[in-house]
N, C-alpha and C. Protein backbone atom coordinates (compact mmCIF):
# COMPACT_ATOMS: atom_id res chain seq x y z
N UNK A 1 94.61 8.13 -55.35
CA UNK A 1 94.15 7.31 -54.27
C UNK A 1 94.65 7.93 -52.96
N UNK A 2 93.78 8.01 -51.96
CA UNK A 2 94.00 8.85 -50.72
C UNK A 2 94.52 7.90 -49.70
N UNK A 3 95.36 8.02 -48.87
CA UNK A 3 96.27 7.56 -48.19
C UNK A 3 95.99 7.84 -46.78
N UNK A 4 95.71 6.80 -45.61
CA UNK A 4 95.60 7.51 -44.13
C UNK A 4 97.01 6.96 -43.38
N UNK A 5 97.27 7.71 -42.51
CA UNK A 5 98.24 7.50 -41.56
C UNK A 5 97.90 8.01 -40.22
N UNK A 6 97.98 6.61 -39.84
CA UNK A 6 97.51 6.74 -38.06
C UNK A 6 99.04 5.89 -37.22
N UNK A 7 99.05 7.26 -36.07
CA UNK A 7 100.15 7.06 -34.78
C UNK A 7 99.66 6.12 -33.85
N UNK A 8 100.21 5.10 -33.51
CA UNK A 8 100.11 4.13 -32.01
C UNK A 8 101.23 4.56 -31.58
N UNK A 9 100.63 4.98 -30.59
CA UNK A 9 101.34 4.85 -29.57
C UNK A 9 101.60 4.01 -28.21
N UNK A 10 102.85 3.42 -28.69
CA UNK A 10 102.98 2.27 -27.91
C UNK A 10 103.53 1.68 -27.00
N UNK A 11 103.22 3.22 -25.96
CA UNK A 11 104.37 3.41 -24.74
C UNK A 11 102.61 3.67 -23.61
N UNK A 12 101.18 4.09 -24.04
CA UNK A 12 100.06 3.83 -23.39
C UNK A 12 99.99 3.19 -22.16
N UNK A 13 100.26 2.01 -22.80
CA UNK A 13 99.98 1.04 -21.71
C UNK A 13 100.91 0.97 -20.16
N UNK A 14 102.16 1.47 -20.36
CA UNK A 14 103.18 1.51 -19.75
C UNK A 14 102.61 3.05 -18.84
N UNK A 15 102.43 4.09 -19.92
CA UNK A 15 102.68 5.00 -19.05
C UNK A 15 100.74 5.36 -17.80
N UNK A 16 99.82 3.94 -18.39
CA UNK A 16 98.95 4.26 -17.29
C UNK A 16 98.90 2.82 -16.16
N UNK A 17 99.77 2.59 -16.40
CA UNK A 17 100.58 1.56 -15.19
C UNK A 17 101.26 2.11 -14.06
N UNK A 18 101.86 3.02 -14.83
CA UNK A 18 102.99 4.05 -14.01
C UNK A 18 101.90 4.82 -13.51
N UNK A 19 100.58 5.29 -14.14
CA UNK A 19 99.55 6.06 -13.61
C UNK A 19 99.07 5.36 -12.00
N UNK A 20 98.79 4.38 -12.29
CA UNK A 20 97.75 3.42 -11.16
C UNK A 20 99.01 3.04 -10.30
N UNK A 21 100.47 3.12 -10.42
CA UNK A 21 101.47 2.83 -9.53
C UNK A 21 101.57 4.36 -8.49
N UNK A 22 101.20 5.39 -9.28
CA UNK A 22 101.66 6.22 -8.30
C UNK A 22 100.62 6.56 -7.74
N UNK A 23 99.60 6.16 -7.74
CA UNK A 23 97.76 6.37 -7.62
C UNK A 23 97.47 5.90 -5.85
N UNK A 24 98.38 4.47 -6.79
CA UNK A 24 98.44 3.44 -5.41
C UNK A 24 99.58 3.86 -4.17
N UNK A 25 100.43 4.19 -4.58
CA UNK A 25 101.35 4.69 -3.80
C UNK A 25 101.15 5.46 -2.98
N UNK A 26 100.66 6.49 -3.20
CA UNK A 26 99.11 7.53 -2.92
C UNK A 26 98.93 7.38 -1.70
N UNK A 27 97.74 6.29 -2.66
CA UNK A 27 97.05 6.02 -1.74
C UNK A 27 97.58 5.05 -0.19
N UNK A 28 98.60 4.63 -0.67
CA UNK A 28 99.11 3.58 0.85
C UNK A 28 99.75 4.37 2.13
N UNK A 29 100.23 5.60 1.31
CA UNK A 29 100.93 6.53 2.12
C UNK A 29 99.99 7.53 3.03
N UNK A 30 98.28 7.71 2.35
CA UNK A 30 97.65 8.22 3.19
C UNK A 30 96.72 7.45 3.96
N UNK A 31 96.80 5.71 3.70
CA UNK A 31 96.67 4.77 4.71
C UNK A 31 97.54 5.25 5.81
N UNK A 32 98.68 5.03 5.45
CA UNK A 32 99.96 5.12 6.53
C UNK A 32 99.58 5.71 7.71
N UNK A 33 99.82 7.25 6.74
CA UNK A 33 99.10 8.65 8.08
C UNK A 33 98.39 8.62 8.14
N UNK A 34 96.84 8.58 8.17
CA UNK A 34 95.93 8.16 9.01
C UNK A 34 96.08 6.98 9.90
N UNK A 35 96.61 5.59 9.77
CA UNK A 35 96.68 4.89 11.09
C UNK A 35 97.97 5.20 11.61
N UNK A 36 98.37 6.17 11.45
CA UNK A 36 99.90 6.54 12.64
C UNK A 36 99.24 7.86 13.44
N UNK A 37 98.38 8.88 12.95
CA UNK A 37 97.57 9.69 13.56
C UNK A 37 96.62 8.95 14.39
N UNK A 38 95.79 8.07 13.45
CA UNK A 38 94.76 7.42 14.56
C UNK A 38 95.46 6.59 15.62
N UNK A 39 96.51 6.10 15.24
CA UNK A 39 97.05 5.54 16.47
C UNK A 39 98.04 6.07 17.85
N UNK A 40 98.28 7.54 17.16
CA UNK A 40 98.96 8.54 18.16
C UNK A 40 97.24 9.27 18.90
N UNK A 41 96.30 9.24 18.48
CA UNK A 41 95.04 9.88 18.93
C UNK A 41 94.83 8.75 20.04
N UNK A 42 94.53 7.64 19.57
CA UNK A 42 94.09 6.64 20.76
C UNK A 42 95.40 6.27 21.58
N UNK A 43 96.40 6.81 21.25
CA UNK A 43 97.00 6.14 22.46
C UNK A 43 97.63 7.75 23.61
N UNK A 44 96.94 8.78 22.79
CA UNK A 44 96.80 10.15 23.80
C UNK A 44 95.68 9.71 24.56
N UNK A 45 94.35 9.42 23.95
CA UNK A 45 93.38 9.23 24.34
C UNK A 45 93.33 8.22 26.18
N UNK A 46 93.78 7.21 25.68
CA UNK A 46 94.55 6.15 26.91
C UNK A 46 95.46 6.76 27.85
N UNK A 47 96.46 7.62 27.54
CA UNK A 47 97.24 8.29 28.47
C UNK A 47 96.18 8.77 29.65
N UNK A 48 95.89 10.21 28.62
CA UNK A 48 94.96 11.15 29.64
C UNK A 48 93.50 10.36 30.34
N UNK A 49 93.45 9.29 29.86
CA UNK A 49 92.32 8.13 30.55
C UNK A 49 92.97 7.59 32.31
N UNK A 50 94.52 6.76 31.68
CA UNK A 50 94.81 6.58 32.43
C UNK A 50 95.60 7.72 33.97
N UNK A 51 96.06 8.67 33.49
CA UNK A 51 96.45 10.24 34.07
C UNK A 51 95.31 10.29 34.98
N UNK A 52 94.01 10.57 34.76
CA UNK A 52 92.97 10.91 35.34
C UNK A 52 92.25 9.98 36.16
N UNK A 53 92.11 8.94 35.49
CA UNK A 53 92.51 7.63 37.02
C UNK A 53 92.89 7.44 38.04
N UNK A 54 94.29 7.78 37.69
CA UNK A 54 95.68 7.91 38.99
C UNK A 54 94.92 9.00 39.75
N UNK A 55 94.96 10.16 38.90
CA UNK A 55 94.33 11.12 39.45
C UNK A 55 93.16 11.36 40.84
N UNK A 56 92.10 10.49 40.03
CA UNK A 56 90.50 10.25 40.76
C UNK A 56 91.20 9.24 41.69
N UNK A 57 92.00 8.30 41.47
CA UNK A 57 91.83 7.15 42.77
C UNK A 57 92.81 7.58 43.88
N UNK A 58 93.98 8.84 43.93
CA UNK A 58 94.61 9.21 44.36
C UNK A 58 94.03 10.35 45.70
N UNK A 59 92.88 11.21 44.77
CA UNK A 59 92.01 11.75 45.21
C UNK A 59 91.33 10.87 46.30
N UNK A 60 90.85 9.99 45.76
CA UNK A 60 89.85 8.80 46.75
C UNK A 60 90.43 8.42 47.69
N UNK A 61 91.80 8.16 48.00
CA UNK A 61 92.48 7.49 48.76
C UNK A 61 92.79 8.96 49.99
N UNK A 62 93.36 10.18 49.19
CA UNK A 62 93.09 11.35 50.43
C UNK A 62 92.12 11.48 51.04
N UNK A 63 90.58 11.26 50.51
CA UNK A 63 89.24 11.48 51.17
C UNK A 63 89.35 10.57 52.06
N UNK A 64 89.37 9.57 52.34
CA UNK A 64 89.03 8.67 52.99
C UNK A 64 90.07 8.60 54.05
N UNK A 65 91.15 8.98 53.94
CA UNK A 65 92.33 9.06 54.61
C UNK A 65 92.12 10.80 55.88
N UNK A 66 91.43 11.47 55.18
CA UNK A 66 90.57 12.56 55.91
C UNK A 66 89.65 12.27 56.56
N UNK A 67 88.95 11.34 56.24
CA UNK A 67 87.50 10.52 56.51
C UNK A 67 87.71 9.98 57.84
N UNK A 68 88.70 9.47 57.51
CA UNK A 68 89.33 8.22 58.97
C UNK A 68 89.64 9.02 60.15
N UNK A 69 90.77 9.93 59.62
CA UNK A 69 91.12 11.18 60.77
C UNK A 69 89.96 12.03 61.62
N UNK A 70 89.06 12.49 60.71
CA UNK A 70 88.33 12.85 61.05
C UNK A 70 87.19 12.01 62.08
N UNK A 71 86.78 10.60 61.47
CA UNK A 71 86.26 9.70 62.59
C UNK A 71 86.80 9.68 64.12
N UNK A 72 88.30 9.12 63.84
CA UNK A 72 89.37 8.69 64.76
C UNK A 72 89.20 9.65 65.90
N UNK A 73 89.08 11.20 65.72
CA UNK A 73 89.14 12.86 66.08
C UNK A 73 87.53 12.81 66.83
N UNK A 74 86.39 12.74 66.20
CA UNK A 74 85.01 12.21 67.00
C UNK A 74 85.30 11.24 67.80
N UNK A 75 85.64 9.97 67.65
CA UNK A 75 85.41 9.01 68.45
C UNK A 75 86.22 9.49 69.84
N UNK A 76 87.86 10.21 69.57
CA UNK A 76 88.34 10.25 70.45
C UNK A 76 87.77 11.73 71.43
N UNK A 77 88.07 12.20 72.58
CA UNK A 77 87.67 13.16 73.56
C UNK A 77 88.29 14.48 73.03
N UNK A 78 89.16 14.63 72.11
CA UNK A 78 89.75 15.83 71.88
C UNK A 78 89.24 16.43 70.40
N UNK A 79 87.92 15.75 70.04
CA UNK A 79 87.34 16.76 69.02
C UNK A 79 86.54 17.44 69.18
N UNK A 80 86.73 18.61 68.27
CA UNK A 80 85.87 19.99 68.31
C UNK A 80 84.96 19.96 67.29
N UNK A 81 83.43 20.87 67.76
CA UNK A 81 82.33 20.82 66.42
C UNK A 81 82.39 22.05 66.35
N UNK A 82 81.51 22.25 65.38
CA UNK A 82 81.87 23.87 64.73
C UNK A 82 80.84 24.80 65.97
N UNK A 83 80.10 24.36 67.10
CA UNK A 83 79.53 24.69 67.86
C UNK A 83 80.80 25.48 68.96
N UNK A 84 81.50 24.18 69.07
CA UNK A 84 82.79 24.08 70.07
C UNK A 84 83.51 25.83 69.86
N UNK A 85 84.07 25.69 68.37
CA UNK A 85 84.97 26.58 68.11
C UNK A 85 84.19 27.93 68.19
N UNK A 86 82.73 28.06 67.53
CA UNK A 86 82.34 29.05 67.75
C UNK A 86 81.94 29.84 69.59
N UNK A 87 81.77 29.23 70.17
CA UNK A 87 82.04 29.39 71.29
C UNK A 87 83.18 30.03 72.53
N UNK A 88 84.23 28.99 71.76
CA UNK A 88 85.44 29.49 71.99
C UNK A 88 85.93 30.86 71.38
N UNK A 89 85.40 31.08 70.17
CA UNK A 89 85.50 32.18 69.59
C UNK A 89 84.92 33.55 70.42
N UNK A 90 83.74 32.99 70.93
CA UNK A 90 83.38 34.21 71.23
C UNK A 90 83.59 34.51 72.98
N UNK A 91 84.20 33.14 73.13
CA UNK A 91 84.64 33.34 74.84
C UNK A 91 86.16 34.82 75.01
N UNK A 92 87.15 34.13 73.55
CA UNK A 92 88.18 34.82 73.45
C UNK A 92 87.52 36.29 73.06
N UNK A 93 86.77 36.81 72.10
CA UNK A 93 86.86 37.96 71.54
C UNK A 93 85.87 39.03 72.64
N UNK A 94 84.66 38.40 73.15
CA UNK A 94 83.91 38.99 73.56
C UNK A 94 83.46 38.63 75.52
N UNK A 95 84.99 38.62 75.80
CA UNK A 95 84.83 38.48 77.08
C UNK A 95 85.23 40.01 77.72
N UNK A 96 84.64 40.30 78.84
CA UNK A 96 84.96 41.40 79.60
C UNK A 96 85.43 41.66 80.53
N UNK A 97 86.73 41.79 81.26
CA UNK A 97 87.89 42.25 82.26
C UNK A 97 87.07 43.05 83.11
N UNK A 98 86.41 42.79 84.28
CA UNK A 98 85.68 43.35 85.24
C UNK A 98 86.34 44.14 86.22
N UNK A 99 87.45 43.57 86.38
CA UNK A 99 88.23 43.99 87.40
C UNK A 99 89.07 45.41 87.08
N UNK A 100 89.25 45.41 86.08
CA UNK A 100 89.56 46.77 85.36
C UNK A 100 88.46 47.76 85.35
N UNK A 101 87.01 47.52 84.95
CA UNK A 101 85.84 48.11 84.81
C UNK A 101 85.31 48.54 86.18
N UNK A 102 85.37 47.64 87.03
CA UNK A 102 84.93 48.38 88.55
C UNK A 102 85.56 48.88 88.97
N UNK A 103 87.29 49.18 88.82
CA UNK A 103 88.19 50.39 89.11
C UNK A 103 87.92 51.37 88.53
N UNK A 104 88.02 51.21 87.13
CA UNK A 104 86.99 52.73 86.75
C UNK A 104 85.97 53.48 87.09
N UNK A 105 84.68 52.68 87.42
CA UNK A 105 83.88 52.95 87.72
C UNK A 105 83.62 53.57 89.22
N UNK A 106 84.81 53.18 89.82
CA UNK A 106 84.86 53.69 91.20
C UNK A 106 85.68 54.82 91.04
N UNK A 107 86.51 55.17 90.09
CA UNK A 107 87.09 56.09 90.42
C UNK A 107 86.33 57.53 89.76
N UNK A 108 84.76 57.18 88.96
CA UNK A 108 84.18 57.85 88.27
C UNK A 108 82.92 58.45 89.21
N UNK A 109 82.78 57.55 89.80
CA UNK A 109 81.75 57.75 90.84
C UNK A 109 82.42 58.82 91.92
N UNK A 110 81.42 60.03 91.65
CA UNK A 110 81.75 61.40 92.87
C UNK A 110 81.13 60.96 94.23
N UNK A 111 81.11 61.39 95.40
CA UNK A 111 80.95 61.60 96.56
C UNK A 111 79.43 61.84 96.33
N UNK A 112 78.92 62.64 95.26
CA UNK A 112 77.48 62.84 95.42
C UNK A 112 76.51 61.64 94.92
N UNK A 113 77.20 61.00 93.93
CA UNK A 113 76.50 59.82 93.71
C UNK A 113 76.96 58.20 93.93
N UNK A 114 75.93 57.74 94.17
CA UNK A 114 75.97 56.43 94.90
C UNK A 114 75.54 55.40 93.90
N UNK A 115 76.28 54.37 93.42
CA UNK A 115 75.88 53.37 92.74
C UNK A 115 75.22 52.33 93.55
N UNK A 116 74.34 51.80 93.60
CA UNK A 116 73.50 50.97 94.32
C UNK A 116 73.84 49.36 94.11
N UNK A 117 73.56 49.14 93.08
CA UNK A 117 74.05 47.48 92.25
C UNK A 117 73.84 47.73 91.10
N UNK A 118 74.41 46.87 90.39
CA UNK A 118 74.23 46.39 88.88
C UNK A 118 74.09 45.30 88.06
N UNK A 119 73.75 45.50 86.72
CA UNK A 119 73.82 43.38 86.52
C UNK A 119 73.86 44.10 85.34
N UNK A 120 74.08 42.72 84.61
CA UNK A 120 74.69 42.19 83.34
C UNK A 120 73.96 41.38 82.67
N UNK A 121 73.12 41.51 81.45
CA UNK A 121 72.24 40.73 81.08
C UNK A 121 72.56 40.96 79.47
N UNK A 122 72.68 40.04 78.63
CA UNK A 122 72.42 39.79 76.79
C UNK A 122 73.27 41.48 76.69
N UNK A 123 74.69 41.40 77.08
CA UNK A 123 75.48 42.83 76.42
C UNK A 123 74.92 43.92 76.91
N UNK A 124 74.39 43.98 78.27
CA UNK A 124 73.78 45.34 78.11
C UNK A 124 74.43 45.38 80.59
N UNK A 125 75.08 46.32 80.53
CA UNK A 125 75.83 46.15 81.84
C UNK A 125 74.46 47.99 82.36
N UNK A 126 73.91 47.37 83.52
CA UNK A 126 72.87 48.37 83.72
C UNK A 126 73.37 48.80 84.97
N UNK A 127 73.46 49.97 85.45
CA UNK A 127 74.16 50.38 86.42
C UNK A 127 72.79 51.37 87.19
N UNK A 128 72.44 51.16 88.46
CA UNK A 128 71.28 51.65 89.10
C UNK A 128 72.00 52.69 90.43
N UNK A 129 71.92 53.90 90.40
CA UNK A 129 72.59 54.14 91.34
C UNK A 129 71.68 55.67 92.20
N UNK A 130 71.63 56.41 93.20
CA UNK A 130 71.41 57.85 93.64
C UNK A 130 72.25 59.05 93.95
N UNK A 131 71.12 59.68 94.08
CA UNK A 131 71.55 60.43 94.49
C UNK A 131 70.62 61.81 95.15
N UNK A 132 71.60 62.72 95.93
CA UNK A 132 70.70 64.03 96.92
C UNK A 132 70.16 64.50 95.96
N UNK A 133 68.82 65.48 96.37
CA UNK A 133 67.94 66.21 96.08
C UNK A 133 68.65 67.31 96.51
N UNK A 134 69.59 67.91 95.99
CA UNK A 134 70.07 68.85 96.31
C UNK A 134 69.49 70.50 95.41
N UNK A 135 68.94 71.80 96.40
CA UNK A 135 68.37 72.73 96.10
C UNK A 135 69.30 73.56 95.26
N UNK A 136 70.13 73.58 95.70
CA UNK A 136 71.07 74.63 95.05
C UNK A 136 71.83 73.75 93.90
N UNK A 137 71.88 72.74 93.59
CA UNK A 137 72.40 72.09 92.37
C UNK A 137 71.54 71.29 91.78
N UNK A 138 71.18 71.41 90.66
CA UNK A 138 70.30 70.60 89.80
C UNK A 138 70.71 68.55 89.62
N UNK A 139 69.51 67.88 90.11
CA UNK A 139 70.09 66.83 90.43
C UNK A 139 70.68 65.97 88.80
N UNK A 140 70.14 66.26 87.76
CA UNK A 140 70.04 65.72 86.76
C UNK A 140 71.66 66.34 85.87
N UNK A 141 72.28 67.55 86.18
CA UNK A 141 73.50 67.59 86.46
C UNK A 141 74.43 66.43 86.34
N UNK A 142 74.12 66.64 87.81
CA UNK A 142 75.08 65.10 88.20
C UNK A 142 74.99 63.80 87.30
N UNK A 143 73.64 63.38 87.35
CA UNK A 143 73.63 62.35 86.26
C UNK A 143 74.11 62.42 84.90
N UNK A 144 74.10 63.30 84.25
CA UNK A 144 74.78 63.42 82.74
C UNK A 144 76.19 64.02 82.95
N UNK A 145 76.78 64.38 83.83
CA UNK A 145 78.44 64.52 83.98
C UNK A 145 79.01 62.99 84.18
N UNK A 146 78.30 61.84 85.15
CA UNK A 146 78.41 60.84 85.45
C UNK A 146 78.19 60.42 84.10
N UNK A 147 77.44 60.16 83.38
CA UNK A 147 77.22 59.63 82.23
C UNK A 147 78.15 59.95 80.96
N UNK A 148 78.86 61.66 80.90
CA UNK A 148 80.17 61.89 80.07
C UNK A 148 80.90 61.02 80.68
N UNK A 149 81.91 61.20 82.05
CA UNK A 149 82.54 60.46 82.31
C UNK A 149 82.76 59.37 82.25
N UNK A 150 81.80 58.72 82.05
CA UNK A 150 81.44 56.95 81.43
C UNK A 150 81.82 56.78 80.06
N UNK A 151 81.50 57.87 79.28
CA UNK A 151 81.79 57.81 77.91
C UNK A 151 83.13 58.06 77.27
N UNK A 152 83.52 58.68 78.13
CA UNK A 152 85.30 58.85 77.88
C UNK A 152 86.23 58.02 78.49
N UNK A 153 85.82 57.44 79.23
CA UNK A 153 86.91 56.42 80.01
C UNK A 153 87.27 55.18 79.44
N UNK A 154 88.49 55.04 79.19
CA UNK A 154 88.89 53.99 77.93
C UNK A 154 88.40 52.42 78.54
N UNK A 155 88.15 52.26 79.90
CA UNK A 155 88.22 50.68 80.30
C UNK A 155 86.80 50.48 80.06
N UNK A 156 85.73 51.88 80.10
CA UNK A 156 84.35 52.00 80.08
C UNK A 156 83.97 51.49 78.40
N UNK A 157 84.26 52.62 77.70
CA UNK A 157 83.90 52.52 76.10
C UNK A 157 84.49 51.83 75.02
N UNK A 158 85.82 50.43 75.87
CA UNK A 158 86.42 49.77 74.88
C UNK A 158 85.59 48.29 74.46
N UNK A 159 83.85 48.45 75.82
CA UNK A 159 83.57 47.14 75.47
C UNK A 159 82.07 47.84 75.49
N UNK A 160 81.47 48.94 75.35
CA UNK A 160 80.21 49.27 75.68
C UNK A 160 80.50 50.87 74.56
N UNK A 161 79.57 50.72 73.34
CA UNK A 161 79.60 51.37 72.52
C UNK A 161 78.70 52.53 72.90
N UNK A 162 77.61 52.82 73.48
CA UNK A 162 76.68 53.47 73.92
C UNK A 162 76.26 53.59 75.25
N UNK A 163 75.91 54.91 75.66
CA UNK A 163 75.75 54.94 77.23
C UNK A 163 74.59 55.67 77.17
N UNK A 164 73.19 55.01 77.68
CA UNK A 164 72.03 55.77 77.50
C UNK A 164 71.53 56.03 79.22
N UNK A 165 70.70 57.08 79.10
CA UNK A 165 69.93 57.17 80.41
C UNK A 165 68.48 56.79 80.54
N UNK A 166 68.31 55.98 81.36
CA UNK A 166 67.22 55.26 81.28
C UNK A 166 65.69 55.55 81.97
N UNK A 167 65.74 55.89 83.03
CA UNK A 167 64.97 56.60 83.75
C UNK A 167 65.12 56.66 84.88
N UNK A 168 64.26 57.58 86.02
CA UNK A 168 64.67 58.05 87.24
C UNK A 168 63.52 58.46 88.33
N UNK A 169 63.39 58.28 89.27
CA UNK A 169 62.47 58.42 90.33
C UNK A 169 62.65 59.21 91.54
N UNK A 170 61.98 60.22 91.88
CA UNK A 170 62.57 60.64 93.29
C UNK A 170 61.76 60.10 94.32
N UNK A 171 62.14 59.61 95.58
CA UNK A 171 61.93 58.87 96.64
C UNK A 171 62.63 59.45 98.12
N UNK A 172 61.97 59.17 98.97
CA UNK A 172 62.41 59.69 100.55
C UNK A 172 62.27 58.86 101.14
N UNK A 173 63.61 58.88 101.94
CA UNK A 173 64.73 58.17 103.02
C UNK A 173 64.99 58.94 104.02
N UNK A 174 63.94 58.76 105.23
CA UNK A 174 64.90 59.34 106.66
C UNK A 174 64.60 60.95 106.69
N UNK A 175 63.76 61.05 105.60
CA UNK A 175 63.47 62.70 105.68
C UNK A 175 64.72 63.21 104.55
N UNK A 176 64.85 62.84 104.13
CA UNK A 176 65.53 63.36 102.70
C UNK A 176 65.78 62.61 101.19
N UNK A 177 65.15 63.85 100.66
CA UNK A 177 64.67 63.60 99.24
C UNK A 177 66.09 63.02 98.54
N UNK A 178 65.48 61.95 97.59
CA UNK A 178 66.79 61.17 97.05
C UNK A 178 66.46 61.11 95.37
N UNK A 179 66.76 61.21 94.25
CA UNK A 179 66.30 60.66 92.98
C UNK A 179 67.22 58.97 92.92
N UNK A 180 66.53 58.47 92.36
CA UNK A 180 67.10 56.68 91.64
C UNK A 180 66.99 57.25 90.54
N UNK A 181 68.18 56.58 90.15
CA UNK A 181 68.27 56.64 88.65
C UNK A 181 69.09 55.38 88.02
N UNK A 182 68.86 54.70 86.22
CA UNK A 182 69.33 53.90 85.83
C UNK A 182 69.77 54.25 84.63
N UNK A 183 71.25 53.95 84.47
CA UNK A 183 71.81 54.00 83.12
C UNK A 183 72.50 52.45 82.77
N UNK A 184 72.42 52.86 81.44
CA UNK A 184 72.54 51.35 80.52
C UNK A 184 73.45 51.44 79.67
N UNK A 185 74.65 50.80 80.03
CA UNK A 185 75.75 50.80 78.99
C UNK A 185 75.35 49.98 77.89
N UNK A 186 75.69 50.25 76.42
CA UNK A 186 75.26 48.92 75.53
C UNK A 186 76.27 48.44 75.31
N UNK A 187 76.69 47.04 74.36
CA UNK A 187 77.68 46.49 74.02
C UNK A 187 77.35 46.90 72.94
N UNK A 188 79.10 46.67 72.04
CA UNK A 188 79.15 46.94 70.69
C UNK A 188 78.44 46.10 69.65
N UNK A 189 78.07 44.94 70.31
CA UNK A 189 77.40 44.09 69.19
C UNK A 189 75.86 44.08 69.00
N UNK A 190 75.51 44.92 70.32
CA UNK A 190 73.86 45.13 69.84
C UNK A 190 73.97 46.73 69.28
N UNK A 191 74.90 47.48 69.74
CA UNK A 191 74.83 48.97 68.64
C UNK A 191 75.00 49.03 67.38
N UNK A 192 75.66 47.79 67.37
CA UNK A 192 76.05 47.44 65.86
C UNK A 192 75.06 47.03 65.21
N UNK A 193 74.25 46.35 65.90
CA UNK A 193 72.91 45.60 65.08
C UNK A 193 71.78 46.75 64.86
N UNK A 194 71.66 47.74 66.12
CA UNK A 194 70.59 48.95 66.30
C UNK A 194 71.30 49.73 65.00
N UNK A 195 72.54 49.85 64.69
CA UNK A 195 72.59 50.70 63.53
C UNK A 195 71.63 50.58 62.39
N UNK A 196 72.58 48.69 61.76
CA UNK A 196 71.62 47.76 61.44
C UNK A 196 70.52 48.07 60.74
N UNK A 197 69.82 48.02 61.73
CA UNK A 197 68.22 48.32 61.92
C UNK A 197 67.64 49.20 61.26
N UNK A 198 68.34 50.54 61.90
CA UNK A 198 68.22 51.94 61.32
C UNK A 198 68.54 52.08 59.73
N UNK A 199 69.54 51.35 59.27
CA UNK A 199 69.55 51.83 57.85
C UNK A 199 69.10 50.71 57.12
């Protein structure tokens, strides 16, 4: 007669208790960290919310605080527009010391030639002046030595970049032959632009 023998084991039950205990355990602990992460996330989140607030309304409060100054500055007699300053700008940089320039110019001017008048129009200082019809010296001479000398003289070429010759006429006075002639100093800011142009 054949005989069976079967094992219980009767520690099962115990040891899938201990299963679902540490399952659970587990699982509570990665409850845990997730709401201690999610709750370190939202309360970074709130910081840099509130940071940037301070921030923006701090901001707001300088604008307007500029805003005011700036009104206060119009309303009152001592504000400047960007018209103002540019102006002033160019009163300081691009003004010209005359009184220095007609000493030069007198001391450039020979005995043979005569400056007549001059004017001053948009950077361009035009100087109209004569001189003899002289036989034995070529009159046009004179005019382009007058015209180096213009070009080298520091009070001349520190505000007039170019010295051109413009044209010339001969005419009689009293029985003697005279040429007119006109030269045209330029300023630096229209040679600057004629460069400009050119390239």
């Amino acid at each position: 007669m054949t005989q069976f023998y079967f094992t219980i084991n009767l520690n099962k039950f115990g040891e899938l208790r201990k299963q679902r205990e540490a399952e659970s355990k587990l699982f509570m602990s990665l409850v845990v960290i997730f709401a201690i992460i999610t709750v370190i996330l939202y309360a970074t989140v709130i910081y840099f919310n509130l940071t940037l607030s301070s921030k923006l309304e701090n901001r707001r409060d300088l604008l307007q605080r500029i805003n005011d100054e700036i009104q206060q500055y119009q309303d009152s007699g001592e504000y400047l527009s960007t018209g103002d300053l540019e102006r002033l700008a160019r009163t300081s940089t691009e003004r010209i010391f005359w009184a220095n320039k007609l000493i030069a110019l007198a001391d450039i001017t020979t005995d043979k030639i005569a400056i007549t008048h001059f004017s001053y129009k948009d950077d361009v200082l035009s100087l109209f002046g004569i001189t003899q019809v002289d036989i034995e010296e070529r009159e046009f001479d004179l005019i382009y030595e007058f015209i180096e000398n213009l070009r080298v003289n520091d009070q001349i070429n520190v505000d007039f970049d170019e010295i051109r010759f413009v044209r010339s006429n001969r005419d009689r006075e009293k029985d003697v032959e005279i040429l007119r002639f006109q030269i045209d100093c330029i300023g630096r800011n229209i040679s600057a632009r004629d460069r400009r142009r050119r390239l």
